[in-house]
N, C-alpha and C. Protein backbone atom coordinates (compact mmCIF):
# COMPACT_ATOMS: atom_id res chain seq x y z
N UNK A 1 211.28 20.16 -81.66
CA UNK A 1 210.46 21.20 -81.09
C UNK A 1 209.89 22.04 -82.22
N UNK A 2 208.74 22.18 -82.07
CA UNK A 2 208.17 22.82 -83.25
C UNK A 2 207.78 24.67 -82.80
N UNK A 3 208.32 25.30 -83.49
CA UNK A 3 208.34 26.76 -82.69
C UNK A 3 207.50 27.72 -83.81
N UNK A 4 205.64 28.12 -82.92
CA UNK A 4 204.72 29.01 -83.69
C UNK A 4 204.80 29.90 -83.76
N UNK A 5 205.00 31.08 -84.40
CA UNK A 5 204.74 32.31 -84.39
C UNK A 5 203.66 33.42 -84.37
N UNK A 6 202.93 33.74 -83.22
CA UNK A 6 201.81 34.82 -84.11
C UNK A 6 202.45 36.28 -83.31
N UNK A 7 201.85 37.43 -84.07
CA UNK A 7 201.92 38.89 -84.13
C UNK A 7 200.77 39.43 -83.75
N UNK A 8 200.39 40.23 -83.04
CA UNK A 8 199.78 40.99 -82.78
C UNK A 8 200.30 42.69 -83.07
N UNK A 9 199.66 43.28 -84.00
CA UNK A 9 200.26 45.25 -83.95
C UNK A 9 201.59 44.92 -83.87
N UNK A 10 202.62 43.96 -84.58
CA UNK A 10 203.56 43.96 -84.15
C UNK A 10 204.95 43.12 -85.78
N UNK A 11 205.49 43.34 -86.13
CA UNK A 11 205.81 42.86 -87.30
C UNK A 11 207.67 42.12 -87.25
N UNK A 12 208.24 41.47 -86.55
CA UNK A 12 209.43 40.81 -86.05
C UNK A 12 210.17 40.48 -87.10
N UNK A 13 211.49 41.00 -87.02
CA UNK A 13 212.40 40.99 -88.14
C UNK A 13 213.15 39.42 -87.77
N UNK A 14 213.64 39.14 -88.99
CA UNK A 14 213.98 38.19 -89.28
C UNK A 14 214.97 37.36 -88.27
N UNK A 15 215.60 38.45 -88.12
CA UNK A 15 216.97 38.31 -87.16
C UNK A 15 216.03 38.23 -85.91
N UNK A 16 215.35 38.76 -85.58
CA UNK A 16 214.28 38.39 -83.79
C UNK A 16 213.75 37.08 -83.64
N UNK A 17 213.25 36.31 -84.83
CA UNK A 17 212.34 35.61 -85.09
C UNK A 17 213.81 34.05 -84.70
N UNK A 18 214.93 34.32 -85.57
CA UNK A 18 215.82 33.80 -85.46
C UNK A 18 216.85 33.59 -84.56
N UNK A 19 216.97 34.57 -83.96
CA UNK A 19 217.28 34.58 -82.06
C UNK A 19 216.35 33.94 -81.03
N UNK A 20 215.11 33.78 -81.43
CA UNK A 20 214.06 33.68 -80.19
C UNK A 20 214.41 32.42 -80.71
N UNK A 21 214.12 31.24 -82.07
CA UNK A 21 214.22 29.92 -82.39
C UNK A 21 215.63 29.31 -81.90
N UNK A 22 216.66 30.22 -81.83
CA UNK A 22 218.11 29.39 -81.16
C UNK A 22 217.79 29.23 -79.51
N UNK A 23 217.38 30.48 -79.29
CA UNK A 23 217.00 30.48 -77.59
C UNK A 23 216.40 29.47 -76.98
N UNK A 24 214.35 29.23 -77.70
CA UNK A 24 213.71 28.35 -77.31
C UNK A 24 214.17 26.96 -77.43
N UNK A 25 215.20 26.69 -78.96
CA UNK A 25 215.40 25.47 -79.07
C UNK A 25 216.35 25.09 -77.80
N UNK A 26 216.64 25.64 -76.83
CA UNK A 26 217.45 25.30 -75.79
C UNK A 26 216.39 24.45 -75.05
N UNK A 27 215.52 24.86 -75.06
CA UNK A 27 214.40 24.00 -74.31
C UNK A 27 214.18 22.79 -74.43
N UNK A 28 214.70 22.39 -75.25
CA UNK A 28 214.36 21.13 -75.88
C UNK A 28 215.22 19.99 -75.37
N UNK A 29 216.53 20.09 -74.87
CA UNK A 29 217.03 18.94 -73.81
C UNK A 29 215.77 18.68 -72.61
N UNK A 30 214.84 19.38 -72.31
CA UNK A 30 213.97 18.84 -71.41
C UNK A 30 212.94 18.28 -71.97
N UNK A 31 212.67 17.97 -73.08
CA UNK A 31 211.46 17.17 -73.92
C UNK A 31 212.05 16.31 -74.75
N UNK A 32 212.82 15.18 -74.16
CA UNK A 32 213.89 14.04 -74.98
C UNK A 32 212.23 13.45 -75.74
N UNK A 33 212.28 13.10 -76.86
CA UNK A 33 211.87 12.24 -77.67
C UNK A 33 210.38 12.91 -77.85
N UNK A 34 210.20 14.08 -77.84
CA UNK A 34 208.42 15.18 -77.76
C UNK A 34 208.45 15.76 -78.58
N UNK A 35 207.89 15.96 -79.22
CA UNK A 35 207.46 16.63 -80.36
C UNK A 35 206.49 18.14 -79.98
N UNK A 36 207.32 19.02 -79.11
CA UNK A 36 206.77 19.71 -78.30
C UNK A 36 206.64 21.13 -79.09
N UNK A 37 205.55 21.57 -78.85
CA UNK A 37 204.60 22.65 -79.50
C UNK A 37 205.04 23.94 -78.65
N UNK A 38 205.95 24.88 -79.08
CA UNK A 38 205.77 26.09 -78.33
C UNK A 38 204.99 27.20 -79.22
N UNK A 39 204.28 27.86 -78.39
CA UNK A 39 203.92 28.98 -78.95
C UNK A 39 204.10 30.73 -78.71
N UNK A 40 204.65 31.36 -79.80
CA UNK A 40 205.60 32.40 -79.48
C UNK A 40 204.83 33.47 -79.94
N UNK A 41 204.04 34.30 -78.98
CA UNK A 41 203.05 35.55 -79.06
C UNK A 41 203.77 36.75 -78.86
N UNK A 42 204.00 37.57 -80.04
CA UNK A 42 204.64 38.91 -80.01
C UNK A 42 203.83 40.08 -80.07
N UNK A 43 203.58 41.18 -79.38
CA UNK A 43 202.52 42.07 -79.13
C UNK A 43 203.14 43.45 -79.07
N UNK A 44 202.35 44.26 -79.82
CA UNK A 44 203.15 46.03 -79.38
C UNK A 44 201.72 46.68 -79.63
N UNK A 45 201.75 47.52 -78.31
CA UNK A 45 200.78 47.95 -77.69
C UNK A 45 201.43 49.54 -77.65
N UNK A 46 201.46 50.69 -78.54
CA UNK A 46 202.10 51.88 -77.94
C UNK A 46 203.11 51.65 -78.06
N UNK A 47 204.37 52.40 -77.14
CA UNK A 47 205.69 51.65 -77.46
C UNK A 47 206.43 50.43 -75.75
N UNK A 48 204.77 49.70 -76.13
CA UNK A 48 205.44 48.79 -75.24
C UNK A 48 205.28 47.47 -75.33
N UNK A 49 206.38 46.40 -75.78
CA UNK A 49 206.26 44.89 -76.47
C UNK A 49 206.20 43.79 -75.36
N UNK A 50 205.32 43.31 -75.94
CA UNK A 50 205.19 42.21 -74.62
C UNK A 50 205.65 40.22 -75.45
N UNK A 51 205.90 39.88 -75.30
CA UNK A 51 206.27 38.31 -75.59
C UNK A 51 205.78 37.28 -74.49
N UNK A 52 205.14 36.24 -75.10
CA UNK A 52 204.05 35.72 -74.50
C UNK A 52 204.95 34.09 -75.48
N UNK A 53 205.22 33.55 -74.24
CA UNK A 53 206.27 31.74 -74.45
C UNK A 53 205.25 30.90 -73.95
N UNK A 54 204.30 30.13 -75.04
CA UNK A 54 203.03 28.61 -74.50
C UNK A 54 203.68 27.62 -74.52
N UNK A 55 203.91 26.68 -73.63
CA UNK A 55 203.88 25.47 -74.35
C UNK A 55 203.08 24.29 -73.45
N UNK A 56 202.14 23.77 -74.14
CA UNK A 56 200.89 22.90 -73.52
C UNK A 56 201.46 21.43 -73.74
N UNK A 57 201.82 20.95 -72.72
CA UNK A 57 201.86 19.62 -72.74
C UNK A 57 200.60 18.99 -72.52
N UNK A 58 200.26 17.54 -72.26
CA UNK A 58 199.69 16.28 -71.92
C UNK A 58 198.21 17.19 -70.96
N UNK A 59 198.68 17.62 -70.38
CA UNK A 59 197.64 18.10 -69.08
C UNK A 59 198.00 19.15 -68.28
N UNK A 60 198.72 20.03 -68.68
CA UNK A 60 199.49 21.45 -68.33
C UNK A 60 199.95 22.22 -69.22
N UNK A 61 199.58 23.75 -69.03
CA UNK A 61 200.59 24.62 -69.76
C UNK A 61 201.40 25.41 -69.14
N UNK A 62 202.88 25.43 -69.58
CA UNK A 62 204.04 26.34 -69.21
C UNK A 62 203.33 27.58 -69.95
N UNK A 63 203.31 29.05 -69.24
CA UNK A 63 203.46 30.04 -69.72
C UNK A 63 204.37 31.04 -69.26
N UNK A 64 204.77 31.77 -69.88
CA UNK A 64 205.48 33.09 -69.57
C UNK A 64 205.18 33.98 -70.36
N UNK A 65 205.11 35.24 -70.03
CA UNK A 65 204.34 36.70 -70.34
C UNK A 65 205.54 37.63 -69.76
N UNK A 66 206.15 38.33 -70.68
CA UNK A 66 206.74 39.39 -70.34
C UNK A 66 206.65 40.75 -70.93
N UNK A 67 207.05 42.31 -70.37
CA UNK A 67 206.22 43.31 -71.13
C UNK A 67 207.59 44.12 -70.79
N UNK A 68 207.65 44.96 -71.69
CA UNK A 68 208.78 45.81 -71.58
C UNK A 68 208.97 47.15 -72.26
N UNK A 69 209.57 47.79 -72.62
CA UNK A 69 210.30 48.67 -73.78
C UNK A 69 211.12 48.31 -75.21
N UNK A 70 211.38 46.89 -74.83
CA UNK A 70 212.32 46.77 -76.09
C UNK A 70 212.23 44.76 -75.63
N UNK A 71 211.79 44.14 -76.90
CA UNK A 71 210.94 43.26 -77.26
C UNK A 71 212.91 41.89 -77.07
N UNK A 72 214.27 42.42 -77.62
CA UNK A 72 215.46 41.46 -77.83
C UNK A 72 215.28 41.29 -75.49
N UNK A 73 214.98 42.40 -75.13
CA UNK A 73 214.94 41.90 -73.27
C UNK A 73 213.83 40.75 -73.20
N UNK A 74 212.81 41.24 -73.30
CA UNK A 74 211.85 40.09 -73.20
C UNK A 74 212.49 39.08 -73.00
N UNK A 75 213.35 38.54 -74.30
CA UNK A 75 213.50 37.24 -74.57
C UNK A 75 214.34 36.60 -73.75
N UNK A 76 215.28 37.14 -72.84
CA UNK A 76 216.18 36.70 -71.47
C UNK A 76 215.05 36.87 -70.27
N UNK A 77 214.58 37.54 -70.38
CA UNK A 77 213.78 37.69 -69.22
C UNK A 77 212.94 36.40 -69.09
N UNK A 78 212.28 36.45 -69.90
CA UNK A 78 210.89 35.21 -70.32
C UNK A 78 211.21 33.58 -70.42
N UNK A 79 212.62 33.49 -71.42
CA UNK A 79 213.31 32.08 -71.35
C UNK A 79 213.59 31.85 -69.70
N UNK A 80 214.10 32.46 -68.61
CA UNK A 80 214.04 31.75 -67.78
C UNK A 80 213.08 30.88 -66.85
N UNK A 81 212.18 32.21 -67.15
CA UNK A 81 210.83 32.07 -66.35
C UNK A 81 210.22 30.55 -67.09
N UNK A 82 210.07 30.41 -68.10
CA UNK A 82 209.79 29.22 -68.80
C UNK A 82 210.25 28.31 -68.22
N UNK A 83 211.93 28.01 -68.05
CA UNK A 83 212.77 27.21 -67.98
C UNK A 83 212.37 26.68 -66.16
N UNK A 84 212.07 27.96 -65.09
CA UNK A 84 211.92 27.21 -64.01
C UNK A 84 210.64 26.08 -63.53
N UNK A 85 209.62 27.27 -64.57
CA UNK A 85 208.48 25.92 -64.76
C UNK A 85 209.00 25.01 -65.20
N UNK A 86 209.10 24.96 -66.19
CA UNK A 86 209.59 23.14 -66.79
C UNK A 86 210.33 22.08 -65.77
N UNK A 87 210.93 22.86 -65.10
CA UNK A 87 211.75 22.17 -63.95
C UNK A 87 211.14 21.99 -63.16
N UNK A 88 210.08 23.02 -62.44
CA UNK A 88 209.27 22.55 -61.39
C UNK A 88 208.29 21.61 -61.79
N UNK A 89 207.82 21.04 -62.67
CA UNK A 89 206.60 20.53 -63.70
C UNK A 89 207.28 18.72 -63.32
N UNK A 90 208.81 18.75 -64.18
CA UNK A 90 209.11 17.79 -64.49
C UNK A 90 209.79 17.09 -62.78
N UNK A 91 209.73 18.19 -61.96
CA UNK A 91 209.79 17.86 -60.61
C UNK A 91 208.79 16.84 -59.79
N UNK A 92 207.65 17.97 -60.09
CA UNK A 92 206.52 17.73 -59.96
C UNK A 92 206.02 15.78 -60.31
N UNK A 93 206.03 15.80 -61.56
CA UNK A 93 205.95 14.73 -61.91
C UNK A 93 206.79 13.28 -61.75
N UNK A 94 208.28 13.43 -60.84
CA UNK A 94 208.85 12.78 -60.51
C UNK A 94 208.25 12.29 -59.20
N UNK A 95 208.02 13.52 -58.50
CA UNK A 95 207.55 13.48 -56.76
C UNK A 95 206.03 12.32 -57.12
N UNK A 96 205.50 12.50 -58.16
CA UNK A 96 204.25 12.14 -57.81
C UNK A 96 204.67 10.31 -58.56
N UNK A 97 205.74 9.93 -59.44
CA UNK A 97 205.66 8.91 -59.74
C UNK A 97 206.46 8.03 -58.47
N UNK A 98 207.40 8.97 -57.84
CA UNK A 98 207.83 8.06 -56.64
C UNK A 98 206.72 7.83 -55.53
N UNK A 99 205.64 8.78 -55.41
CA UNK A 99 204.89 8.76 -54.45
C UNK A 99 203.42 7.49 -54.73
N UNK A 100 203.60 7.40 -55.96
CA UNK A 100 202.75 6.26 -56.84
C UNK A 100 203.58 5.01 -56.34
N UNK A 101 205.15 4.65 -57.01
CA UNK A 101 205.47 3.61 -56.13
C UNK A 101 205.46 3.13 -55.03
N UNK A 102 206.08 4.31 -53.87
CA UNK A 102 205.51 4.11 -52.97
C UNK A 102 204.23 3.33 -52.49
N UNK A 103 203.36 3.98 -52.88
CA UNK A 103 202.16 3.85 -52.36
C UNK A 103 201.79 2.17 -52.81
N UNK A 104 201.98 2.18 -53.65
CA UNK A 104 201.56 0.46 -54.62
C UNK A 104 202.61 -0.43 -53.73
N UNK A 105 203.57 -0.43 -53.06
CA UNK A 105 204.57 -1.01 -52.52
C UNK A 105 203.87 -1.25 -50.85
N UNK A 106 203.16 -0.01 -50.19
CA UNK A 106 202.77 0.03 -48.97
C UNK A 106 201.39 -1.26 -48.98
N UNK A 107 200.31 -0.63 -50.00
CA UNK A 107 199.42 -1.38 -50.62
C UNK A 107 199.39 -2.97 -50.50
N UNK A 108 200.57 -3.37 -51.34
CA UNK A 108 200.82 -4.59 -51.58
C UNK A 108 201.25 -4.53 -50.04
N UNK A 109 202.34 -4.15 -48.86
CA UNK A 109 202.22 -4.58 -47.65
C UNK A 109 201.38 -4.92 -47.30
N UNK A 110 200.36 -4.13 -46.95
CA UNK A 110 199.18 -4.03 -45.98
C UNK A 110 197.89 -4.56 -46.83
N UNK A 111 198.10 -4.65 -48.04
CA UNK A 111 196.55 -5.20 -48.74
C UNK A 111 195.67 -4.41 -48.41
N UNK A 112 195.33 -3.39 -48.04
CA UNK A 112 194.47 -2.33 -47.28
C UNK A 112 194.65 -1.30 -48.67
N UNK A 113 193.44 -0.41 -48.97
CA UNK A 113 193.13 0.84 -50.27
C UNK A 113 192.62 1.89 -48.89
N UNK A 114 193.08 3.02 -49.07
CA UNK A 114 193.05 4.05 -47.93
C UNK A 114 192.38 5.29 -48.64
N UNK A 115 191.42 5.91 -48.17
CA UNK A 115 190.68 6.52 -49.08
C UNK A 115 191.64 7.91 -49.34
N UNK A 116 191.35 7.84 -50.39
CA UNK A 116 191.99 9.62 -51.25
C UNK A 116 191.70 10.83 -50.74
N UNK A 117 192.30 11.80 -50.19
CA UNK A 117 192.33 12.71 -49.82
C UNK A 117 191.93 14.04 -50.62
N UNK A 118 190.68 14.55 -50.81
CA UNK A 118 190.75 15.77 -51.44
C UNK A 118 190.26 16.46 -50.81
N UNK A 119 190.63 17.95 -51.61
CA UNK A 119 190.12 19.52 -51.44
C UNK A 119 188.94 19.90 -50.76
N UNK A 120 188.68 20.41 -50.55
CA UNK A 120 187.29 20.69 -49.82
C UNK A 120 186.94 22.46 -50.23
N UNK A 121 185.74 22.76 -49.97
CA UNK A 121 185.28 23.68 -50.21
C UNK A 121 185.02 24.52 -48.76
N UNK A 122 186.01 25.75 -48.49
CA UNK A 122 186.02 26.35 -47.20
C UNK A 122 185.18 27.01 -47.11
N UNK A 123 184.71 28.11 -47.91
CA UNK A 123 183.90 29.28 -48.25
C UNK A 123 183.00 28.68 -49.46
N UNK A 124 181.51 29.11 -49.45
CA UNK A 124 180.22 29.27 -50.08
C UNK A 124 179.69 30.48 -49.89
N UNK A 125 179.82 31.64 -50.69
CA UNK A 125 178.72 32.62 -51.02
C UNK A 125 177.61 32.17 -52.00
N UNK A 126 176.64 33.08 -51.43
CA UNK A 126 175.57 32.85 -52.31
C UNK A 126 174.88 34.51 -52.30
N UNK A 127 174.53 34.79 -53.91
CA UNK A 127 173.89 36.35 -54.02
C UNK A 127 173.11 35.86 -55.22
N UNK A 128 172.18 37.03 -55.55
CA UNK A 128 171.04 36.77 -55.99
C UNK A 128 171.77 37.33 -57.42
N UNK A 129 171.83 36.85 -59.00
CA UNK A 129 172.15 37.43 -60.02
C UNK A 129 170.83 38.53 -60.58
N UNK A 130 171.49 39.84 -60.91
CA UNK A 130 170.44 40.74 -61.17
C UNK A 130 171.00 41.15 -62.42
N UNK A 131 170.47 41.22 -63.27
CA UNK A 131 170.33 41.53 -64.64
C UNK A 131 170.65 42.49 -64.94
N UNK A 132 172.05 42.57 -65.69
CA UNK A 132 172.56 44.07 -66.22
C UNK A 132 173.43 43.92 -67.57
N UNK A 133 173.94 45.42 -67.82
CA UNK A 133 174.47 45.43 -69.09
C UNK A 133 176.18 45.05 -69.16
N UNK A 134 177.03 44.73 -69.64
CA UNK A 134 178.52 44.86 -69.57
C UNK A 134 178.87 45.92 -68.92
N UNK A 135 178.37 46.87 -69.19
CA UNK A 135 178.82 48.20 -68.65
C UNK A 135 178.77 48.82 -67.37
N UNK A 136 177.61 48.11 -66.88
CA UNK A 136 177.04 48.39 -65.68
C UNK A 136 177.63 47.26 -65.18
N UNK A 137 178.04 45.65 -65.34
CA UNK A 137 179.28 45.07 -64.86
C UNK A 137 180.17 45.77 -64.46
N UNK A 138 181.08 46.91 -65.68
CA UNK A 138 182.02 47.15 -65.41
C UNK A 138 182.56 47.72 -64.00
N UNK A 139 180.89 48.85 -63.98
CA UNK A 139 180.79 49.66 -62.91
C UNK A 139 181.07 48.80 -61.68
N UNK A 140 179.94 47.88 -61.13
CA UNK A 140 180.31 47.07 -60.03
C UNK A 140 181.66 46.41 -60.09
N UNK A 141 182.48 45.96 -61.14
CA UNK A 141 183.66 45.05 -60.84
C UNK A 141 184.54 46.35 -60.19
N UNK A 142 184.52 47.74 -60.45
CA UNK A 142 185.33 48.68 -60.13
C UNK A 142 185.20 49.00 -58.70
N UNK A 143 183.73 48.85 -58.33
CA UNK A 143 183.28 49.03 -57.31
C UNK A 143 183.57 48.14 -55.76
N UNK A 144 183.56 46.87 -56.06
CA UNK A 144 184.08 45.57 -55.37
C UNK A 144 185.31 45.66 -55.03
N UNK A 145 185.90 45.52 -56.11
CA UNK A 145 187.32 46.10 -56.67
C UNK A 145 188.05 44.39 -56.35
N UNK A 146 187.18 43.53 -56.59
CA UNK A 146 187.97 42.46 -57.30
C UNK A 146 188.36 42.07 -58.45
N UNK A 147 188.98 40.97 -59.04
CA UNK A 147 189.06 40.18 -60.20
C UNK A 147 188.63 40.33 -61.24
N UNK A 148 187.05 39.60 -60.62
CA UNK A 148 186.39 39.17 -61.44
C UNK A 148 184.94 39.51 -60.96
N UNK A 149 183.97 39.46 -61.84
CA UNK A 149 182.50 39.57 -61.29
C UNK A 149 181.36 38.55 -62.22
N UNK A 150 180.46 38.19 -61.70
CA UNK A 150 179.78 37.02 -62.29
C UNK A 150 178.43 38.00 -62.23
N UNK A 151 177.60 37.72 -63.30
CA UNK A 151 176.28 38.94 -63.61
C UNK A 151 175.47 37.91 -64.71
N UNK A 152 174.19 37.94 -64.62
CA UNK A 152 173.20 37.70 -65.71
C UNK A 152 172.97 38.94 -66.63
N UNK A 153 173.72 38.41 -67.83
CA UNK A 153 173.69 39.41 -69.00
C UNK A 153 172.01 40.12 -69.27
N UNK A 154 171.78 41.30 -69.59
CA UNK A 154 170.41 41.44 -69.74
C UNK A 154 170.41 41.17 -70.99
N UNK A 155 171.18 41.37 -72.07
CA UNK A 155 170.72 41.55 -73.26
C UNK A 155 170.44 39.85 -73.77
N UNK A 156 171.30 38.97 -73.36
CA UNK A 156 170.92 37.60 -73.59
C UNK A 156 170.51 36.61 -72.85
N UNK A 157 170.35 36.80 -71.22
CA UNK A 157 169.81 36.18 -70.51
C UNK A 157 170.52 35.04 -69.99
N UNK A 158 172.07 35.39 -70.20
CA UNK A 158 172.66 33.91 -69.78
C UNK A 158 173.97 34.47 -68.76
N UNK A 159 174.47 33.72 -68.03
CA UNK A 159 175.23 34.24 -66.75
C UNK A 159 176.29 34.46 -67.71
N UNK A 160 177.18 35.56 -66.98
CA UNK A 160 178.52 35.94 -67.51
C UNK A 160 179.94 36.05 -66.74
N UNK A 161 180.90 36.06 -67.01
CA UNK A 161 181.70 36.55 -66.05
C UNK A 161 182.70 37.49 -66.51
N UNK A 162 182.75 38.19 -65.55
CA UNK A 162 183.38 39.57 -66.49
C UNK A 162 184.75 39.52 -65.10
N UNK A 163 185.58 39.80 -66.06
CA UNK A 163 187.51 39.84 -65.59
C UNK A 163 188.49 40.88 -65.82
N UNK A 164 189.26 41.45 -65.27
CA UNK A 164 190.01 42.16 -64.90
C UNK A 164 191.53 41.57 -65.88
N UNK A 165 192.06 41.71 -66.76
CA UNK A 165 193.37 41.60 -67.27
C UNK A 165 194.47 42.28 -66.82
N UNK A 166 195.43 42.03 -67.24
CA UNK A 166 196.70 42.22 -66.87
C UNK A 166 197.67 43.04 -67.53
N UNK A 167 196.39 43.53 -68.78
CA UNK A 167 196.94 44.87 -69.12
C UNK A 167 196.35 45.77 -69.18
N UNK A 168 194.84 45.70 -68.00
CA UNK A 168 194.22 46.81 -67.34
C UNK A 168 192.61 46.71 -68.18
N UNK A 169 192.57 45.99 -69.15
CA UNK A 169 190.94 46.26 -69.54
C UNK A 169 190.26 44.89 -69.58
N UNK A 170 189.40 44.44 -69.49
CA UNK A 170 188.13 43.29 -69.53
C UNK A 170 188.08 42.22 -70.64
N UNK A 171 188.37 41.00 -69.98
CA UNK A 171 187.48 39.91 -70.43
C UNK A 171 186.32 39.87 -70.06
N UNK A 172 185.35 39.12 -71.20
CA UNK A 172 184.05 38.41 -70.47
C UNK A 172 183.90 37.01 -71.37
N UNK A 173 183.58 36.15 -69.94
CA UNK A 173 183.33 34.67 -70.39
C UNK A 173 181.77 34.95 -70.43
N UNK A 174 181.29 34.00 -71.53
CA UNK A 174 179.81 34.17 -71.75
C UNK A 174 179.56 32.90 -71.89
N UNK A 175 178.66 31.93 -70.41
CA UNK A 175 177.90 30.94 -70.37
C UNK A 175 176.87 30.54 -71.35
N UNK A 176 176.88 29.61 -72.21
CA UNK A 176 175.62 29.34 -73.03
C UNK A 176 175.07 28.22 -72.32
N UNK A 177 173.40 27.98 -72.20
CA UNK A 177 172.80 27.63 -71.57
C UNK A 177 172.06 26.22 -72.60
């Protein structure tokens, strides 16, 4: 298991850095023979530390995000949360390889291919994009009082989407055309 470190406003003593690597390496009975990439985001914002556990497999990422007062909690808090994804993931992926046999087993019964079942689209809005500044985004996303809000940037002319975070201030994704 290969274990990254980055810092944000935030500077982790040796002994933290070295507790969190015994901890995460626990993780690692669930990735027999992986060469698995975690990534370990430490943040202090004021006096409040948040720890942020990635780890991106094949076609999914485990995350956990935790925020606190004191950065050694995080790290019980956050290892579990990790740990039940991984379990539900590697669940996940059992259900769907028995449901693969299955299916190739019914197949070969019946010689019959049964069409695939997907998602559908329940809801379609449609509104007209009117040309404004970030700021004047901001105003309407406050206003709506959703998520997220989608706007044609004025200053560059290309759609945007402006987002609501989780530690209270704005992303914006910016479409290039």
């Amino acid at each position: 298991m290969v274990i990254e470190f980055l810092s944000k406003n935030y500077s982790p003593a040796d002994k933290l850095k070295d507790l969190i690597e015994k901890k995460v390496q626990r993780l690692d009975k669930f990735f027999v023979g992986e060469d698995t990439k975690v990534k370990v985001c430490l943040k202090q914002v004021k006096e409040t530390y948040t720890l942020e556990l990635t780890i991106v497999l094949d076609s999914t990422v485990l995350r956990a995000e935790v925020t606190s007062d004191n950065m050694y909690n995080n790290i019980d808090i956050a290892l579990p949360k990790l740990e039940k994804q991984i379990i539900k993931h590697h669940k996940k992926l059992l259900s769907n390889t028995k449901k693969v046999r299955a299916s190739f087993a019914e197949e070969a019964a019946a010689a019959q291919i049964e069409p695939e079942k997907h998602s559908t689209v329940v809801r379609t809005k449609t509104y007209e994009l009117t040309p404004m500044t970030v700021e004047d985004a901001i105003e309407e996303l406050e206003l709506v009082e959703h998520s997220f809000f989608v706007f044609l940037n004025k200053g560059t002319g290309n759609v945007n989407v402006l987002y609501k975070r989780i530690e209270g201030d704005y992303g914006l994704i910016q479409a290039v055309v």
